[in-house]
Protein backbone atom coordinates (compact mmCIF):
# COMPACT_ATOMS: atom_id res chain seq x y z
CA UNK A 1 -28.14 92.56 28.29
CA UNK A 2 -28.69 94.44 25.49
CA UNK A 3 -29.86 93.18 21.60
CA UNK A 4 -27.05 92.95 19.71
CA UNK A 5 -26.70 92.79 15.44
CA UNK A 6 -25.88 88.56 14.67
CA UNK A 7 -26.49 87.96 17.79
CA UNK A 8 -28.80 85.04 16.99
CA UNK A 9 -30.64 84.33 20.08
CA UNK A 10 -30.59 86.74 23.05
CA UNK A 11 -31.62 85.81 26.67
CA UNK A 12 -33.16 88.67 28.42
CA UNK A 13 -34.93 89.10 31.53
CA UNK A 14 -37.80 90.61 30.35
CA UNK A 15 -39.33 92.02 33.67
CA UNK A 16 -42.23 91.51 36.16
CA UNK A 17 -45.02 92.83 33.92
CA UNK A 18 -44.34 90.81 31.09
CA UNK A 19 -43.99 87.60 33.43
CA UNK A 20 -47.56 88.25 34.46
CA UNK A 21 -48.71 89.24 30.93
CA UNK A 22 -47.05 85.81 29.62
CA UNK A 23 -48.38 83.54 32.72
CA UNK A 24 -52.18 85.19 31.99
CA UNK A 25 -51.98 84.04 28.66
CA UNK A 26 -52.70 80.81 30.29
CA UNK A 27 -55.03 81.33 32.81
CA UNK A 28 -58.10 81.85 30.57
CA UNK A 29 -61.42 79.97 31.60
CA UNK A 30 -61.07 78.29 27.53
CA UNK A 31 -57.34 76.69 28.61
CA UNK A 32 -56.97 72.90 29.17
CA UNK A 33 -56.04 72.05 32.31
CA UNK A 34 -53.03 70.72 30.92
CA UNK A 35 -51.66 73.68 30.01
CA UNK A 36 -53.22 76.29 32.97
CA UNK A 37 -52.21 73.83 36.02
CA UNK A 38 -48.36 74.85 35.28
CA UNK A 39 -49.65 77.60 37.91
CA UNK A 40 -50.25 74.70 40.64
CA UNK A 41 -47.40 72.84 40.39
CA UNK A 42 -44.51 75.69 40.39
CA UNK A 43 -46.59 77.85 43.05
CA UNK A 44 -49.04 76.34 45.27
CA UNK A 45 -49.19 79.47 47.44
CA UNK A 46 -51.52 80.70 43.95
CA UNK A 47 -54.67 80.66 44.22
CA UNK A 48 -55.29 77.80 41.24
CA UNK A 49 -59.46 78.79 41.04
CA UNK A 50 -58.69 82.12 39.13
CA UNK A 51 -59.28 80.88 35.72
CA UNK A 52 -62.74 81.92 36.61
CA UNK A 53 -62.44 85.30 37.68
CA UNK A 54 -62.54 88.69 35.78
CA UNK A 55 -59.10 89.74 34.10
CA UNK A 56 -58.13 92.68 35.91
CA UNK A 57 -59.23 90.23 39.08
CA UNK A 58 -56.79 87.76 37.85
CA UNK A 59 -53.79 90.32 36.72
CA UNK A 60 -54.44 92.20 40.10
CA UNK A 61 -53.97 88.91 41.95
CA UNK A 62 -50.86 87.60 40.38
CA UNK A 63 -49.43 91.15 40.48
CA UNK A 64 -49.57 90.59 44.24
CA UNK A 65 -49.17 87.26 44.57
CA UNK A 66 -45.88 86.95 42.42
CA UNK A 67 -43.86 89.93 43.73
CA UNK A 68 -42.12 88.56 46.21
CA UNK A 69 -40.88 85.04 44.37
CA UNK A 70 -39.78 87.40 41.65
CA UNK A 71 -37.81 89.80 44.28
CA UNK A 72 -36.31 86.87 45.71
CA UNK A 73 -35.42 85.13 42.35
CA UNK A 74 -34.58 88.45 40.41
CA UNK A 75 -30.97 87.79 41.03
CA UNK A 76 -31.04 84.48 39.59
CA UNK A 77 -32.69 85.51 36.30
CA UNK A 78 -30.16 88.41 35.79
CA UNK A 79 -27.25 85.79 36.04
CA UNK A 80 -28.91 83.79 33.94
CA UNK A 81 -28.71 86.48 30.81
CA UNK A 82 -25.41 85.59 30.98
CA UNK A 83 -25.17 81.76 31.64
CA UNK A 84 -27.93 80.91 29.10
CA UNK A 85 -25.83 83.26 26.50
CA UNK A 86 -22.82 81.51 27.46
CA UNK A 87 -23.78 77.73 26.64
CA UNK A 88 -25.19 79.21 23.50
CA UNK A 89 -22.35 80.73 22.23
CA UNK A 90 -20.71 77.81 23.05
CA UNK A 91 -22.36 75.50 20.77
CA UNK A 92 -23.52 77.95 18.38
CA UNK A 93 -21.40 77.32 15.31
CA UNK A 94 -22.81 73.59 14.93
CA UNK A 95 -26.54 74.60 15.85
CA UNK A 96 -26.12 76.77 12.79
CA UNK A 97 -24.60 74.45 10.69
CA UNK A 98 -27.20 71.89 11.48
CA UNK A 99 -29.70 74.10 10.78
CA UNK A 100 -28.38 75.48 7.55
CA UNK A 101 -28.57 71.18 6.21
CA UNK A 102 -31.59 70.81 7.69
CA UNK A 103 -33.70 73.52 6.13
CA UNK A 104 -31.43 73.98 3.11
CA UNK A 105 -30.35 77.52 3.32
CA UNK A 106 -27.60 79.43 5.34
CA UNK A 107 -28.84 79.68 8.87
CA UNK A 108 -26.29 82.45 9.81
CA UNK A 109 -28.05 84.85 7.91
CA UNK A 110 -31.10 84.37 9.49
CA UNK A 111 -33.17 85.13 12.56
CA UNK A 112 -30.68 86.57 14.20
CA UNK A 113 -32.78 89.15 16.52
CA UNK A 114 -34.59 86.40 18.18
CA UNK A 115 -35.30 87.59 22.16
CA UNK A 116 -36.18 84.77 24.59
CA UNK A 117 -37.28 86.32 27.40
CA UNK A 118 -36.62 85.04 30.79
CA UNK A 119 -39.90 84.53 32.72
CA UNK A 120 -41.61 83.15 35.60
CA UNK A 121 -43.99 81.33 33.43
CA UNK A 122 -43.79 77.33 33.19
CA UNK A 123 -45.00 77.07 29.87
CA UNK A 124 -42.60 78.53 26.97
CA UNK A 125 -44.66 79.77 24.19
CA UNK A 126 -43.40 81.39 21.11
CA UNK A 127 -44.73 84.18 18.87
CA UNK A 128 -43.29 84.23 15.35
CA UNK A 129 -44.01 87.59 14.28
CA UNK A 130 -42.95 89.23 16.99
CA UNK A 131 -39.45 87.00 16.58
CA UNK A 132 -39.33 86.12 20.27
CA UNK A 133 -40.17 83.09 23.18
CA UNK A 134 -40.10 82.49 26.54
CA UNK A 135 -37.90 80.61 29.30
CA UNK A 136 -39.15 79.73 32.33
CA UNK A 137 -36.36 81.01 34.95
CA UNK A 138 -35.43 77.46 36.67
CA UNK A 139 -34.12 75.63 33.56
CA UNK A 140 -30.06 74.82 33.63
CA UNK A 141 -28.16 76.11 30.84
CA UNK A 142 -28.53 72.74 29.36
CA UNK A 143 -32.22 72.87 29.77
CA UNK A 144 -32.75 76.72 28.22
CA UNK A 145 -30.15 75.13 25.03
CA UNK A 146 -32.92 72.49 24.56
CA UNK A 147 -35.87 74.24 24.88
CA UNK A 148 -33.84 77.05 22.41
CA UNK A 149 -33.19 74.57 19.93
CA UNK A 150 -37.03 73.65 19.77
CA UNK A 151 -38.24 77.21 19.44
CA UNK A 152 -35.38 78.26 17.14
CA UNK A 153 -36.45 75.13 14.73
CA UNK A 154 -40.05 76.32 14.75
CA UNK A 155 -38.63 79.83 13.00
CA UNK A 156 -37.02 78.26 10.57
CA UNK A 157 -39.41 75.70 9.58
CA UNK A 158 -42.50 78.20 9.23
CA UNK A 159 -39.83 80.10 7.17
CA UNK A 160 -39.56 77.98 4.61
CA UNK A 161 -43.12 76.78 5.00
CA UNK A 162 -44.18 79.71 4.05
CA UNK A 163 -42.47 80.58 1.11
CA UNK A 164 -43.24 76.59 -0.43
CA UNK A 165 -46.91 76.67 0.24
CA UNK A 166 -47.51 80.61 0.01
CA UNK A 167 -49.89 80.57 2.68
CA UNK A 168 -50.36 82.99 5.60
CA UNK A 169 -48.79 83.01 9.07
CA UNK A 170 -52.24 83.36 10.84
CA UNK A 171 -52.29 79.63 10.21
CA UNK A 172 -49.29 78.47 11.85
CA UNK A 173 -51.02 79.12 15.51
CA UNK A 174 -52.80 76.72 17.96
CA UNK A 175 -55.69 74.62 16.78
CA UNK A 176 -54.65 74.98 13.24
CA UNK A 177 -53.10 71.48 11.50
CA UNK A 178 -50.04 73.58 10.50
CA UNK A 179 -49.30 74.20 14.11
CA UNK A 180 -50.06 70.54 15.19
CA UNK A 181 -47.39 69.03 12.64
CA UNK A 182 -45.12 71.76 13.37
CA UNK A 183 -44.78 70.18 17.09
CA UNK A 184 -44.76 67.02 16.07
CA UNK A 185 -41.67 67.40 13.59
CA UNK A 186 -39.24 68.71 15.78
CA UNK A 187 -37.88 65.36 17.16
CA UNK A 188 -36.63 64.44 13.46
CA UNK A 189 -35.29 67.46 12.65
CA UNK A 190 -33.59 67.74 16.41
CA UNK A 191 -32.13 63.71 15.51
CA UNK A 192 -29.26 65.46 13.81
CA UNK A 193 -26.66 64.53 16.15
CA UNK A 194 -25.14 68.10 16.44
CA UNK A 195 -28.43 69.06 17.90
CA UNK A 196 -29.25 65.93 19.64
CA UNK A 197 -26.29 65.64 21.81
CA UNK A 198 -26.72 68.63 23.44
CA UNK A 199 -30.24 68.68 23.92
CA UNK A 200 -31.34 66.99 27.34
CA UNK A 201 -34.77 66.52 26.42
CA UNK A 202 -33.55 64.06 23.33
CA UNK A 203 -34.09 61.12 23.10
CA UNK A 204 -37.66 60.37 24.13
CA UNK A 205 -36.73 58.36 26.65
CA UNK A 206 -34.79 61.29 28.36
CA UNK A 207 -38.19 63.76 28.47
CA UNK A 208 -38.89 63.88 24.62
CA UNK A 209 -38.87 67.58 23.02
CA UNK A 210 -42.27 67.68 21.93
CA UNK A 211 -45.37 67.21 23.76
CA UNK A 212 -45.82 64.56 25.58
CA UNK A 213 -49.10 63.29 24.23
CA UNK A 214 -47.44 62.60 21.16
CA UNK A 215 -45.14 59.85 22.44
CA UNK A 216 -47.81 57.38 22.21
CA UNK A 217 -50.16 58.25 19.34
CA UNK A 218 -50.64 55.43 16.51
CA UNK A 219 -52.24 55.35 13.57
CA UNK A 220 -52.44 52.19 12.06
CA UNK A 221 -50.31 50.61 14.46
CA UNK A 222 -47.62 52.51 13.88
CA UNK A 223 -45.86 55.68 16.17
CA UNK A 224 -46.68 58.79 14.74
CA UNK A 225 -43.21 60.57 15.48
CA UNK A 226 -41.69 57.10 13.98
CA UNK A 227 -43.59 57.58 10.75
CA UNK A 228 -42.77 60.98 10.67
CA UNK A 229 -38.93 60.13 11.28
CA UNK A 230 -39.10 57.74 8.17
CA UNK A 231 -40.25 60.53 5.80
CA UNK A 232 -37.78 63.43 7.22
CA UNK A 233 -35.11 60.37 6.12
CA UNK A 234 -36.14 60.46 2.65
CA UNK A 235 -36.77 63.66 1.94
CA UNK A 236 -35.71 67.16 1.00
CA UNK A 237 -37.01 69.85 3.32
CA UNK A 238 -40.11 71.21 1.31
CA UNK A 239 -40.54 67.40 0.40
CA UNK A 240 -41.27 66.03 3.85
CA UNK A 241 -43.59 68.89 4.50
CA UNK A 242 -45.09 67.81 1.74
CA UNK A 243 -45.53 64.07 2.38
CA UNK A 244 -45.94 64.83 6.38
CA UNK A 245 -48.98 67.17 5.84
CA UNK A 246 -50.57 65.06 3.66
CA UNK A 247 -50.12 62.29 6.12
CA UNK A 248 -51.69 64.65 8.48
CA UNK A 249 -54.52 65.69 6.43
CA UNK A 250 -55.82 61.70 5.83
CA UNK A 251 -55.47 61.51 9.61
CA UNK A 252 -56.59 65.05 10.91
CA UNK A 253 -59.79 63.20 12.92
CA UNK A 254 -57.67 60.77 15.09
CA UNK A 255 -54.96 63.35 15.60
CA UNK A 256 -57.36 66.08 16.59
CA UNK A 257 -59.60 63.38 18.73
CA UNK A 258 -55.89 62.33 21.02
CA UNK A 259 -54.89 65.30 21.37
CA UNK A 260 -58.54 66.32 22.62
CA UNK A 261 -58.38 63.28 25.12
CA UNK A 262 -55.05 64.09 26.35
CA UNK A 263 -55.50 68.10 27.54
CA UNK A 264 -58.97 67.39 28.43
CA UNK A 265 -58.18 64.36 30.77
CA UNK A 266 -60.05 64.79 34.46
CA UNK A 267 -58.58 61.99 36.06
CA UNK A 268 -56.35 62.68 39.00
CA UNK A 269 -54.56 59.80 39.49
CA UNK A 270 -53.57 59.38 35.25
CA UNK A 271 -53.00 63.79 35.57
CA UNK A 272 -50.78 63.13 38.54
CA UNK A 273 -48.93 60.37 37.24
CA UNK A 274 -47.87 62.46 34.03
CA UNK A 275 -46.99 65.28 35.62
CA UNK A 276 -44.44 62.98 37.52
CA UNK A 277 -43.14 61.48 34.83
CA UNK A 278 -42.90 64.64 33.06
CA UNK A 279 -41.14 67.06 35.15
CA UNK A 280 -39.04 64.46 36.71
CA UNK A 281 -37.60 64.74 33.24
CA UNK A 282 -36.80 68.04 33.30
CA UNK A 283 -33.80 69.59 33.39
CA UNK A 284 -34.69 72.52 35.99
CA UNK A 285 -32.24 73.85 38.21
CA UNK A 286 -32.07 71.74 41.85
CA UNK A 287 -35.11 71.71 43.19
CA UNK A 288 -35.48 70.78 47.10
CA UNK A 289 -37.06 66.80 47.28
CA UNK A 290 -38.99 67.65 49.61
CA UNK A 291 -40.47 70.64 48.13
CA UNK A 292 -40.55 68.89 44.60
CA UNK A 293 -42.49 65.82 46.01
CA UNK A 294 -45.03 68.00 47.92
CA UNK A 295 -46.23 69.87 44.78
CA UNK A 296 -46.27 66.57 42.62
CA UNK A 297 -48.53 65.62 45.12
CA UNK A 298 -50.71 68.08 44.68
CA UNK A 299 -50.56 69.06 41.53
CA UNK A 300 -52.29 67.66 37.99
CA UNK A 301 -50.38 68.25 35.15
CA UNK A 302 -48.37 70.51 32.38
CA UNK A 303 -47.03 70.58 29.05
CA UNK A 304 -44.83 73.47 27.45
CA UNK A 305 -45.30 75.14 24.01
């Protein structure tokens, strides 16, 4: 499918290289397990040790060792340029609406180059300059919409980040604070109920779209993502970035010191019972029982960016 002008978001199987190029990205000896055992859960038949080796050794490997699921699923990605444009389309005109309220500016006249690439990669990362993010080939329509509408809110709210504080978008990636309250704030922007009810990872209790180690931080006593809901209810836009950095700035430590816990968590049985819980939640395409409970068994955890 080719890029089209207004096209908003287009879904494009992006090919075998960049599957591997997007999967290595994860499979550095300095990644959490939380992120890099994606690998083990979707594809046991990879060998899950190769964090450790040399890159070409790694890229050599996966070149190898992926070829044939992506021959045998190739067919399934191309149809799903067309089914994850579909449901889009199909919901498009309040998406943009919603976002137009929520970030105070007309939505349609924005973005509207963004490529998410199709991919065998579990985890979904984004890359703002580059104006593109990856799907992971099993979700449903339903599930590509809601991981869409998380992405697509990131673009938008760096956007206007950006031109309030006048900073620099080196800042906006992974440790940085920027980054960590730009996860945490998509659940209140996604509460508008045009985005909401078509999301399948909204509410929390049906997967939660952001990370899972968020569900359950506190600070003093209180849900994070609750207090963060109560200021995106009383405030414009550039406002609640406002208040919610500053919130995040007094509490940097025990934010930084949870999320440190939570990727860096060795315990099998707690890894293993996440990873249940988590991609149980997910709204993938069917996936055999039997196969699914085999690699829960064996596998010891995963989040998505």
């Amino acid at each position: 499918m080719e890029v089209k002008a207004n096209e908003c978001v287009t879904f494009r199987n992006a090919g075998f290289d960049y599957s591997v190029e997007s999967i290595l990205l994860f499979q550095t000896e300095e990644t959490a397990s939380y992120w890099s055992d994606s690998l083990r859960y979707f594809y046991p038949e990879i060998n899950q040790n190769i964090q450790a080796w040399k890159e070409r050794e790694k890229e050599d490997y996966l070149r190898t060792g992926l070829r044939k699921i992506w021959d045998r699923v190739l067919p399934e990605i191309e149809a799903k340029e067309c089914r994850y444009h579909e449901h889009f389309q199909k919901y498009r005109n309040q998406i943009e609406d919603a976002l137009s309220d929520a970030f105070e500016l007309d939505s349609r006249t924005m973005f509207n180059e963004l490529l998410a690439n199709i991919t065998l990669n579990p985890i979904c990362p984004r890359f703002l300059r580059e104006e593109k993010f990856d799907l992971f080939y099993m979700n449903s329509e339903r599930g590509a919409l809601g991981i869409t509408l998380h992405e697509v809110i990131h673009y938008f709210w760096f956007f206007v980040w950006n031109r309030h504080f006048q900073d620099s978008y080196d800042e906006y990636e992974t440790p940085s604070l920027q980054w960590i309250l730009s996860e945490m704030v998509v659940e209140s922007i996604m509460s508008d109920k045009r985005l909401s009810t078509i999301n399948p990872y909204y509410p929390r209790e049906e997967g939660a779209c952001v990370y899972r180690y968020f569900l359950d931080m506190k600070i003093e006593g209180k849900l994070i993502l609750d207090t963060l809901m109560d200021l995106h209810e009383n405030h414009s836009i550039t406002a609640y970035m406002e208040a919610a950095y500053d919130y995040r700035k007094r509490h940097e430590a025990e934010i930084r010191q949870h999320i440190r816990q939570s990727e860096n968590s060795t315990a099998e049985s707690v890894r293993r019972n996440e990873t249940e819980r988590y991609f149980a939640s997910f709204d993938y395409e069917k996936i055999p029982e039997a196969d699914f409970n085999v690699i829960i068994t064996i596998s010891e955890g995963i989040s998505r960016v």
